[in-house]
Protein backbone atom coordinates (compact mmCIF):
# COMPACT_ATOMS: atom_id res chain seq x y z
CA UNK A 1 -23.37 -13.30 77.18
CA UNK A 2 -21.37 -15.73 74.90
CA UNK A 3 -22.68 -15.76 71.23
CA UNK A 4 -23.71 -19.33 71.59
CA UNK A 5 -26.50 -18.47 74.11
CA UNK A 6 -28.00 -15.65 72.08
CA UNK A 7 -28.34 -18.31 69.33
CA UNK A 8 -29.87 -20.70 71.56
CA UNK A 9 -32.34 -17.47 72.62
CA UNK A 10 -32.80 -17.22 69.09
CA UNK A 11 -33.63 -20.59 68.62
CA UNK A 12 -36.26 -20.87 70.94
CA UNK A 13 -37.93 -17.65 70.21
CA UNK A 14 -37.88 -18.38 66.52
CA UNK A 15 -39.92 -21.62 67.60
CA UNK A 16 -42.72 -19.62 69.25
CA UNK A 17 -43.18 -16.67 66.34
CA UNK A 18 -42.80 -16.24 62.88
CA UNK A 19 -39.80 -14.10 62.68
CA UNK A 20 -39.59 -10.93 60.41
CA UNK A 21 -36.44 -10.68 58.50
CA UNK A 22 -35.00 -7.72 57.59
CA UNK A 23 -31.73 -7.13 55.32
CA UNK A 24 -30.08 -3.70 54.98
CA UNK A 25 -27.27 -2.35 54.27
CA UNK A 26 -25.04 0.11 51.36
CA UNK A 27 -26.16 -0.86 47.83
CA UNK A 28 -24.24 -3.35 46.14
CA UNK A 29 -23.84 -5.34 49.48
CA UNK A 30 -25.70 -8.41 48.04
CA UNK A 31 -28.87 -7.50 49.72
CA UNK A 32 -31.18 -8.42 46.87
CA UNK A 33 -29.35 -11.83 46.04
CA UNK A 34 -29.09 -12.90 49.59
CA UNK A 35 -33.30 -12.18 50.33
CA UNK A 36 -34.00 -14.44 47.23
CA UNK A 37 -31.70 -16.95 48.50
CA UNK A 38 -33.31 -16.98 51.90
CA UNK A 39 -36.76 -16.72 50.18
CA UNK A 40 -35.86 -19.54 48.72
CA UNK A 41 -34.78 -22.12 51.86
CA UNK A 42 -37.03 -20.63 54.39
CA UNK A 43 -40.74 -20.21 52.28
CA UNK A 44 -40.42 -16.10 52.44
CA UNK A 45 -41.65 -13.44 50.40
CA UNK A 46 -39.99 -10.30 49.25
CA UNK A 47 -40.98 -6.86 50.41
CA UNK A 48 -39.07 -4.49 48.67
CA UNK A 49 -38.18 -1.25 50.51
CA UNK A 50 -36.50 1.27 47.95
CA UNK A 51 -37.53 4.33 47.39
CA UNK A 52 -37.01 4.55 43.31
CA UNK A 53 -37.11 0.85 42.68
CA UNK A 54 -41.21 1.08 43.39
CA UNK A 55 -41.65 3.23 40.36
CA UNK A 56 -42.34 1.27 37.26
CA UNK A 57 -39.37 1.34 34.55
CA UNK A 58 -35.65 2.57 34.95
CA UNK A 59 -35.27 -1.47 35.69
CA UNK A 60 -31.07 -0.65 34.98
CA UNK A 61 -30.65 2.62 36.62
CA UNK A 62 -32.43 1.93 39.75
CA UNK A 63 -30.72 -1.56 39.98
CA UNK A 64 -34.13 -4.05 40.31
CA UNK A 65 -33.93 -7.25 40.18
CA UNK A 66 -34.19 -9.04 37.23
CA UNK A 67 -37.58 -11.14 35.80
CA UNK A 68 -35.64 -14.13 36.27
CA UNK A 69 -34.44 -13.45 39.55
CA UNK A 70 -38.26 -12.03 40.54
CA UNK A 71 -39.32 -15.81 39.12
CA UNK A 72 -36.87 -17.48 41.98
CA UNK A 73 -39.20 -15.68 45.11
CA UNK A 74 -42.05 -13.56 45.55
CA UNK A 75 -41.70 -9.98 45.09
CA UNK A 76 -43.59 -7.09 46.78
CA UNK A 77 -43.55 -3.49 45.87
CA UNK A 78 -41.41 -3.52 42.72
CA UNK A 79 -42.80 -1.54 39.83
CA UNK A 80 -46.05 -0.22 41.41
CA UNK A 81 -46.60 3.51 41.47
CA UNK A 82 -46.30 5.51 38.26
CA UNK A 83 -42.89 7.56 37.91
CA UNK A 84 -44.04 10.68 37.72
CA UNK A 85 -46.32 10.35 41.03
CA UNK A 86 -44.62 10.90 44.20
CA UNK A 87 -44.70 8.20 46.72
CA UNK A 88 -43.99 8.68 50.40
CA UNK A 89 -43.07 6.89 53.36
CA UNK A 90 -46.76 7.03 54.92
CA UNK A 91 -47.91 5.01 51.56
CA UNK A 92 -45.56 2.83 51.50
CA UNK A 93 -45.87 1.64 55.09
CA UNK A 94 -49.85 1.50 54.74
CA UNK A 95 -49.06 -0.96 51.55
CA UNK A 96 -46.53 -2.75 53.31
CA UNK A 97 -47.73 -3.67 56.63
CA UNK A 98 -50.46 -5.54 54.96
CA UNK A 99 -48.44 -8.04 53.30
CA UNK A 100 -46.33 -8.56 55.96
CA UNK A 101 -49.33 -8.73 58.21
CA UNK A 102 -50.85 -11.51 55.49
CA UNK A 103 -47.49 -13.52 54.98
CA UNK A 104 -47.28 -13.81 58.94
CA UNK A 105 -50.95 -15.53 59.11
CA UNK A 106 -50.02 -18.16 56.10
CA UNK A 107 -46.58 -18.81 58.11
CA UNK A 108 -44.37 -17.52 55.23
CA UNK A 109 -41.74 -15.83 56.52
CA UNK A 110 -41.75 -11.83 55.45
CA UNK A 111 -37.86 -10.68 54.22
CA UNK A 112 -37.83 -6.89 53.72
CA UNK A 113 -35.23 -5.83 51.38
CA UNK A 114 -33.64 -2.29 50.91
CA UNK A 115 -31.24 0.36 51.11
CA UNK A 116 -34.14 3.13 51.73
CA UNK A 117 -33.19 2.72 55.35
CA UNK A 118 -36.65 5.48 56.51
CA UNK A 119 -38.84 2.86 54.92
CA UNK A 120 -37.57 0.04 56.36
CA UNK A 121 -37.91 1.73 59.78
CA UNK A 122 -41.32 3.03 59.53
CA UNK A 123 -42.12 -1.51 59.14
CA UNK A 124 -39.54 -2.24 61.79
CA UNK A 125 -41.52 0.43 64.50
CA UNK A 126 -45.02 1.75 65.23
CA UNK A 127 -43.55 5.27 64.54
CA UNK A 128 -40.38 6.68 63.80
CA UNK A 129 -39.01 10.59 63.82
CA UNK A 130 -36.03 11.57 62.28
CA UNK A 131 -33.58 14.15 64.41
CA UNK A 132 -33.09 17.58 62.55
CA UNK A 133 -30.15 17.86 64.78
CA UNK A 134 -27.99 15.06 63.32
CA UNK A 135 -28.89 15.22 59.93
CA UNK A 136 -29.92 11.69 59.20
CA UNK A 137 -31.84 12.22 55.63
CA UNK A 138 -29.41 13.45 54.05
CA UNK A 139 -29.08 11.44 50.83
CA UNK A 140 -30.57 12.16 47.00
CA UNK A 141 -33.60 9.11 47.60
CA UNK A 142 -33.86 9.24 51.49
CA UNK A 143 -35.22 13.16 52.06
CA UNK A 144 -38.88 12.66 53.17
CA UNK A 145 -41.45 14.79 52.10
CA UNK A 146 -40.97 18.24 53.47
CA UNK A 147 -44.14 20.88 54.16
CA UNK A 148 -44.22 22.38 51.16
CA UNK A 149 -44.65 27.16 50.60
CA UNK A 150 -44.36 27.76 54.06
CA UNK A 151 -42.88 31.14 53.18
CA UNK A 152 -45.10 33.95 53.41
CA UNK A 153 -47.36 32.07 55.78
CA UNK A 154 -47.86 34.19 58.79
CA UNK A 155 -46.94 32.27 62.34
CA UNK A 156 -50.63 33.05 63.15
CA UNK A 157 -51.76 30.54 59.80
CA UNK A 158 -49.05 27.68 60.69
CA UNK A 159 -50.39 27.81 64.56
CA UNK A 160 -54.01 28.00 63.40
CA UNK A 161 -53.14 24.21 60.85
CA UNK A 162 -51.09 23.08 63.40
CA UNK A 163 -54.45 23.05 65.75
CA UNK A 164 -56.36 21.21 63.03
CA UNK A 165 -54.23 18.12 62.75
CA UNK A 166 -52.24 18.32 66.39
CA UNK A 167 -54.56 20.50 69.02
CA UNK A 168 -52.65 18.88 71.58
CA UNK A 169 -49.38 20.21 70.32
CA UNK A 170 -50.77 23.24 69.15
CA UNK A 171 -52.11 24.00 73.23
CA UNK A 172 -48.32 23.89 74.05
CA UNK A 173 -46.99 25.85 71.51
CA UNK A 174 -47.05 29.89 71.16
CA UNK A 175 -47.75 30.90 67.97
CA UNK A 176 -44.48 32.42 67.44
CA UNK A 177 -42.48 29.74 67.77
CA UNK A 178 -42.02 29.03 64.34
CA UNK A 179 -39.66 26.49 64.40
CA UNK A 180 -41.56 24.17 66.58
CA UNK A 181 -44.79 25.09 65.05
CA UNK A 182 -43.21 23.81 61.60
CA UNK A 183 -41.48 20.96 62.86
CA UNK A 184 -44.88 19.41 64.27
CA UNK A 185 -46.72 20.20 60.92
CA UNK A 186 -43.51 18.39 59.03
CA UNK A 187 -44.04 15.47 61.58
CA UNK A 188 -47.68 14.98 60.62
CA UNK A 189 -47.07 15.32 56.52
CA UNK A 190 -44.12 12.78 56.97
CA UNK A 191 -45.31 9.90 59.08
CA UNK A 192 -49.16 10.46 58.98
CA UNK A 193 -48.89 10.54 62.98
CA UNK A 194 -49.81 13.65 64.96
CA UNK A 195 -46.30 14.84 66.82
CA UNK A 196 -48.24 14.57 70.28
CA UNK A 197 -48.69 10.37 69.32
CA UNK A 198 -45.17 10.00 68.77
CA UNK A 199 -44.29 11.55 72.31
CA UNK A 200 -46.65 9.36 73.91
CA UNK A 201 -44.99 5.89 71.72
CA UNK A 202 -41.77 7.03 72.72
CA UNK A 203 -42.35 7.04 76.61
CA UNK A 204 -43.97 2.95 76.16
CA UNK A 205 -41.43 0.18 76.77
CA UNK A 206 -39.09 0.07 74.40
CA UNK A 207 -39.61 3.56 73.07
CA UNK A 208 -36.56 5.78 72.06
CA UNK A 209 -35.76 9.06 71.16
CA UNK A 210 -36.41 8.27 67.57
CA UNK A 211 -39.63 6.55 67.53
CA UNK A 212 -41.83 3.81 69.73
CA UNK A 213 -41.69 -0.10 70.39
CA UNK A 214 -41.07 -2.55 67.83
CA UNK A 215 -43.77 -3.12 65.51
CA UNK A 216 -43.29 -7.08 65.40
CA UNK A 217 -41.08 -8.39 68.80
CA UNK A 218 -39.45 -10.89 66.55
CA UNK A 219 -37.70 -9.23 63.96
CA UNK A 220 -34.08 -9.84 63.00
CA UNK A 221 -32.00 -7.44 61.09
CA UNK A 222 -29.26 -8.58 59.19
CA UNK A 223 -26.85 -5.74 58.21
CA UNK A 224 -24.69 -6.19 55.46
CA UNK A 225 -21.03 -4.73 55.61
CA UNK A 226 -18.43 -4.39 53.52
CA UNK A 227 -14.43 -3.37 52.94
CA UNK A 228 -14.78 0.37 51.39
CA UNK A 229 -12.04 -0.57 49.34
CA UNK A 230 -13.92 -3.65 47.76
CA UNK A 231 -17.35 -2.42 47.49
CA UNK A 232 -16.19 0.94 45.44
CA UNK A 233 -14.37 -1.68 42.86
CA UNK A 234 -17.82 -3.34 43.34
CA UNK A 235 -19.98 -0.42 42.66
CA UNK A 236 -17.77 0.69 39.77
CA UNK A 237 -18.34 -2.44 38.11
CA UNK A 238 -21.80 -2.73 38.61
CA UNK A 239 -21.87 0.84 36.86
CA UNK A 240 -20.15 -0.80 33.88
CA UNK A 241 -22.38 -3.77 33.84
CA UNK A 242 -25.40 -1.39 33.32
CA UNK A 243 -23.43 0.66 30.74
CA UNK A 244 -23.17 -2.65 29.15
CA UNK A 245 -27.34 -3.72 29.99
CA UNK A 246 -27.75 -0.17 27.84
CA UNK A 247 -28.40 2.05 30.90
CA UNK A 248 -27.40 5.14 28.26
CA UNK A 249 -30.30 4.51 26.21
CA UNK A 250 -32.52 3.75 28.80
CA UNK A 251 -32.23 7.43 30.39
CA UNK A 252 -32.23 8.90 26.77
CA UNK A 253 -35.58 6.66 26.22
CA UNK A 254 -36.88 8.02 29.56
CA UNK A 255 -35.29 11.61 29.21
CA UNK A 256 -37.95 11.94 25.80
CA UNK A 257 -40.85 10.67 27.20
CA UNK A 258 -40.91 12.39 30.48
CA UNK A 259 -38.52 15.70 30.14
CA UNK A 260 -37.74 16.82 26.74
CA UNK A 261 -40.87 19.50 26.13
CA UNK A 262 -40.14 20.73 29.39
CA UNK A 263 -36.45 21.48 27.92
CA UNK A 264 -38.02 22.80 24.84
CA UNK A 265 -40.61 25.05 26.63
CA UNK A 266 -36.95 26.71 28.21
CA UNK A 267 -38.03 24.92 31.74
CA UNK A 268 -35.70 22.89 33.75
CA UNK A 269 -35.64 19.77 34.23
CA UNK A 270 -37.36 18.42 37.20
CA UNK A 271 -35.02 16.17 39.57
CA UNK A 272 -37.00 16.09 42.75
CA UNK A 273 -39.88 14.43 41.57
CA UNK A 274 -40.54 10.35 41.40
CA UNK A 275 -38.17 8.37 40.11
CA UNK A 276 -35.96 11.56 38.73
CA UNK A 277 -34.62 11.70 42.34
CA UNK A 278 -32.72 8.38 41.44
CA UNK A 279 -28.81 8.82 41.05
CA UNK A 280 -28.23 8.68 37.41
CA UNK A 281 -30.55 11.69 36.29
CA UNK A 282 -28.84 14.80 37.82
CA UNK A 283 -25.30 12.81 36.07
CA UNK A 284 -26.56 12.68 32.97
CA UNK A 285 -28.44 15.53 32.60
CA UNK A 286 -25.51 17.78 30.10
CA UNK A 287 -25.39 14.62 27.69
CA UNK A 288 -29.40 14.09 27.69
CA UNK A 289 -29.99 17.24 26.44
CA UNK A 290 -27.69 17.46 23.64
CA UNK A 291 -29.22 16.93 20.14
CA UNK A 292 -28.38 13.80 18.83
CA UNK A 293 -25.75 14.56 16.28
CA UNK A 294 -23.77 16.19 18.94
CA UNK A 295 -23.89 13.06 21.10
CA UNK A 296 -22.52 10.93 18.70
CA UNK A 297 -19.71 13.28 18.26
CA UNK A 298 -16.42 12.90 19.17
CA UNK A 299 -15.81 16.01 20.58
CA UNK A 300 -18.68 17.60 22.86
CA UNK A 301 -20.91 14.35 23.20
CA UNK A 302 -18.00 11.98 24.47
CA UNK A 303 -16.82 14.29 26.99
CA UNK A 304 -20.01 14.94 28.30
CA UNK A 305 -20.52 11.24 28.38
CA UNK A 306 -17.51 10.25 30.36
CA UNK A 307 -17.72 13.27 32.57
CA UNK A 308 -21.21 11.65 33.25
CA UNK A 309 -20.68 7.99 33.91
CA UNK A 310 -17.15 9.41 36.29
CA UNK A 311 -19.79 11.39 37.94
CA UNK A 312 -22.14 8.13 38.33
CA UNK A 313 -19.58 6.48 40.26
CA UNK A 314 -18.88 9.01 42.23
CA UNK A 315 -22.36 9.42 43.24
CA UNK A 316 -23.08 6.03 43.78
CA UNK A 317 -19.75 5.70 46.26
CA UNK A 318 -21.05 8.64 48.40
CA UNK A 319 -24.55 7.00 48.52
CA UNK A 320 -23.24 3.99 49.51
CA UNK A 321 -21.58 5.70 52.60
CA UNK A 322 -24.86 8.02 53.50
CA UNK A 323 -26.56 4.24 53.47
CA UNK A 324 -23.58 2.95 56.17
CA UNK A 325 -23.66 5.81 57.92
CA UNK A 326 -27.67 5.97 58.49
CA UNK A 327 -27.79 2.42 59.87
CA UNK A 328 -24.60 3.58 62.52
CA UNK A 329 -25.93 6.16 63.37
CA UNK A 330 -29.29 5.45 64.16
CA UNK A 331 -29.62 1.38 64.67
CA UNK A 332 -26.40 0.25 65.73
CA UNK A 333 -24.65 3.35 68.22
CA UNK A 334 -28.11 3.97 69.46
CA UNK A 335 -28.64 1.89 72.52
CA UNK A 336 -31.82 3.18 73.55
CA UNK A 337 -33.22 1.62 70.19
CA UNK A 338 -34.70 -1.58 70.78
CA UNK A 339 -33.13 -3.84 68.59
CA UNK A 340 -33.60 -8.09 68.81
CA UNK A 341 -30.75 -9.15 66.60
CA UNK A 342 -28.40 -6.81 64.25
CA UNK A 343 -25.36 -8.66 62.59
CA UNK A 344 -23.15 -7.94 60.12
CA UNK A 345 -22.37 -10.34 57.37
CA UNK A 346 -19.80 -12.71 59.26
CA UNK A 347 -22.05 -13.39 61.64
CA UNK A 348 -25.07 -13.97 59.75
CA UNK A 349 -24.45 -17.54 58.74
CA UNK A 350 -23.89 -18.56 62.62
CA UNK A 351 -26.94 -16.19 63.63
CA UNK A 352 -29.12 -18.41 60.86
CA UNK A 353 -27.82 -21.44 61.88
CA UNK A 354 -28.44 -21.06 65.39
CA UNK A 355 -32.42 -20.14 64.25
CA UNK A 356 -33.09 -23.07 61.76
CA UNK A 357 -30.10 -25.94 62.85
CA UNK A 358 -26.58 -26.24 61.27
CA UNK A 359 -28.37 -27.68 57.85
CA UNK A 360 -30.63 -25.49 57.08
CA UNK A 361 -27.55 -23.52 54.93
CA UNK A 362 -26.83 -26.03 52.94
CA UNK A 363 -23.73 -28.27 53.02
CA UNK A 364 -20.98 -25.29 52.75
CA UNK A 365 -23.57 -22.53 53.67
CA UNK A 366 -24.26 -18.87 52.08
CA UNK A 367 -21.12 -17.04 53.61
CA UNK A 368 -19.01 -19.26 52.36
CA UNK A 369 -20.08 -20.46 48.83
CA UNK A 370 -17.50 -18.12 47.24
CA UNK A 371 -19.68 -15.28 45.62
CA UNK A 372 -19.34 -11.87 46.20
CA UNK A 373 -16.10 -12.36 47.45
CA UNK A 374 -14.78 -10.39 49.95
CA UNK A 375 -18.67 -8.46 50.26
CA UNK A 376 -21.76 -9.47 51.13
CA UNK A 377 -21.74 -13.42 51.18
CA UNK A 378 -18.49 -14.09 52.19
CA UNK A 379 -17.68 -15.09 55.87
CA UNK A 380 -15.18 -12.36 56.70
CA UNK A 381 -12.64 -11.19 60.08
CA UNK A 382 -11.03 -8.15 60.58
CA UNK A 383 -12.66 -5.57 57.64
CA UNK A 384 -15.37 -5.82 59.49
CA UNK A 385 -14.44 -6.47 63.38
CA UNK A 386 -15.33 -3.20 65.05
CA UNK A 387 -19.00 -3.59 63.54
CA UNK A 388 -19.19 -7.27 64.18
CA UNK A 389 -18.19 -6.40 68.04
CA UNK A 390 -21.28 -3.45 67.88
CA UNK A 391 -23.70 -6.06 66.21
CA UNK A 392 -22.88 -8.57 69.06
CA UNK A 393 -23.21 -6.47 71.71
CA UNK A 394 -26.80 -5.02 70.80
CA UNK A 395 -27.70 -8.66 70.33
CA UNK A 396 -27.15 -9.94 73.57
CA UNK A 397 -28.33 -6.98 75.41
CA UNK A 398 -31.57 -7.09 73.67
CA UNK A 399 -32.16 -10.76 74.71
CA UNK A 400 -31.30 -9.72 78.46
CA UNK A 401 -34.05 -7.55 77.80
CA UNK A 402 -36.70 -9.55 76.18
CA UNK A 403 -36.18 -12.65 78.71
């Protein structure tokens, strides 16, 4: 099916339903700027799906978006839960679906924004399961909550909660098989779904081994792709800029409040908790805890300091590529996924165009205004032709489907 006539499809469906936009992709893609832009032309609101920026403060570590930018569009879900608290996917999707739910009835168009990719799947289907097989959580923010001092629990205890919140699972399982037995109970803390629900979404139309149906039929997914090469200068400058936005004292600032008597009492410090998950924490951590008159030394404290923000970078690159990887790996290789549009960024501007008419981008359009050059915004060929050729295909064959 030629591009052209999944834009027409697009067209025409958009007419009939609100679409709901989502945009994903590695961080420093130009997810934020391009959801405020879109907010902008197309009367949207912001749903924010990241997993540290909901905690209030850490505004430069955790990369939010500025007041003035939050002033340009409606923001959702940005500086709501305390930082010590932690927050999991089942919250945030029972906060979420709400709004969107809301902005759909006042035809506002709902953009959900984030590189927490397990977030942004619970919205985009009724229920989701991740595959212990393959690995998918494994990043520093995206590890859902885990069942917590299962050691020590006899196979006879885990069978006996298992038949409290899953009886239907528990009737198939022996108690001794302890693997199953846990990975049902980690199902229900996760998602808030019994394990036996999720079987039964899976087998409905447009179920998959991962989850059930889309949530909302008309939902578009815009992925945002990038040349390795460009985004790690990228991300290495946007780790400068917040040295510069005083990102140091910000963690020392935070560091007192939250984990210094710990320190003192000869306790570690706690990185797996609220916002401490972020990258930045674990980095920093030798240069936090150094009394202040070693810091400002030449010696110990500007070691530690370089070794830190070196070790920020690094962290942030490897992020970036868990982020790419995740959306691979289980949006755009998966066909049994049902997916209504996924595009990287050189074919966003045509996939918009076709939805809202050749004007609605303005007179040069987003992709190519010039910013973010060679990432993000900018209408691009061969760095990212093997994805673009993915995107297309899921496109089209998800239309076939739908009509």
């Amino acid at each position: 099916m030629a591009e052209s006539q999944c834009q027409a499809e697009c067209a025409i469906m958009s007419s009939r339903v609100q679409p709901i936009l989502v945009i994903l992709g590695a961080t420093g893609t130009g997810k934020s700027k391009l959801g405020i832009e879109l907010a902008r032309r197309f009367r949207g609101e912001i749903i924010s799906a990241d997993s540290m920026q909901v905690y209030k403060g850490l505004d430069i570590i955790t990369a939010k978006v500025t007041k003035e930018e939050q002033a340009q569009a409606q923001h959702h879900l940005l500086d709501v839960v305390d930082p010590l608290r932690e927050f999991t996917v089942v919250e945030f999707r029972n906060r979420a679906l709400p709004i969107i739910d809301r902005l759909v009835k006042s035809a506002k168009m709902p953009i959900i924004v984030g590189g927490t990719n397990y977030y942004i799947e619970s919205l985009i289907w009724k229920v989701l399961v991740d595959n212990p097989n393959q690995g998918d959580f494994d990043s520093d923010e995206e590890s859902p909550l885990k069942i917590r001092r299962i050691d020590g629990t006899s196979n006879e205890e885990l069978h006996k909660k298992l038949m409290e919140v899953d009886p239907e699972m528990a009737s198939r399982l022996h108690p001794n098989n302890r693997r199953k037995v846990i990975r049902s109970l980690e199902i229900f803390e996760q998602h808030g779904t019994t394990h036996s629900e999720i079987l039964r979404q899976q087998r409905l139309a447009g179920g998959s081994a991962l989850g059930g149906p889309l949530r909302h039929e008309n939902s578009i997914i815009l992925w945002l792709t990038c040349n390795r090469d460009v985004l790690d200068r990228r991300l290495d400058a946007r780790v400068d800029s917040m040295l510069k936005a005083d990102l140091v004292q910000e963690l020392l600032d935070f560091h007192e409040r939250y984990n210094k008597d710990r320190i003192q009492k000869n306790e570690s410090a706690d990185y797996s908790k609220g916002i401490f998950q972020s990258i930045g924490f674990k980095e920093f951590h030798n240069y936090l805890i150094l009394p202040k008159q070693e810091r400002d030394s030449e010696t110990q404290g500007q070691k530690l300091l370089k070794e830190a923000i070196e070790n920020l970078k690094i962290a942030t690159r490897r992020y970036a590529r868990r982020q790419h990887k995740w959306v691979r790996n289980r949006l755009i290789r998966r066909v049994d996924r049902q997916i209504l549009v996924c595009c990287c960024s050189a074919g966003a501007a045509r996939l918009l165009a076709g939805l809202y008419g050749s004007g609605a981008m303005g007179k040069r359009g987003l992709w190519e205004s010039g910013r973010n050059r060679g990432c993000g915004y900018e209408r691009r060929n061969a760095p990212c032709k093997g994805d673009e050729q993915l995107c297309r295909r899921h496109r089209c064959e998800s239309h076939r489907s739908q009509y």
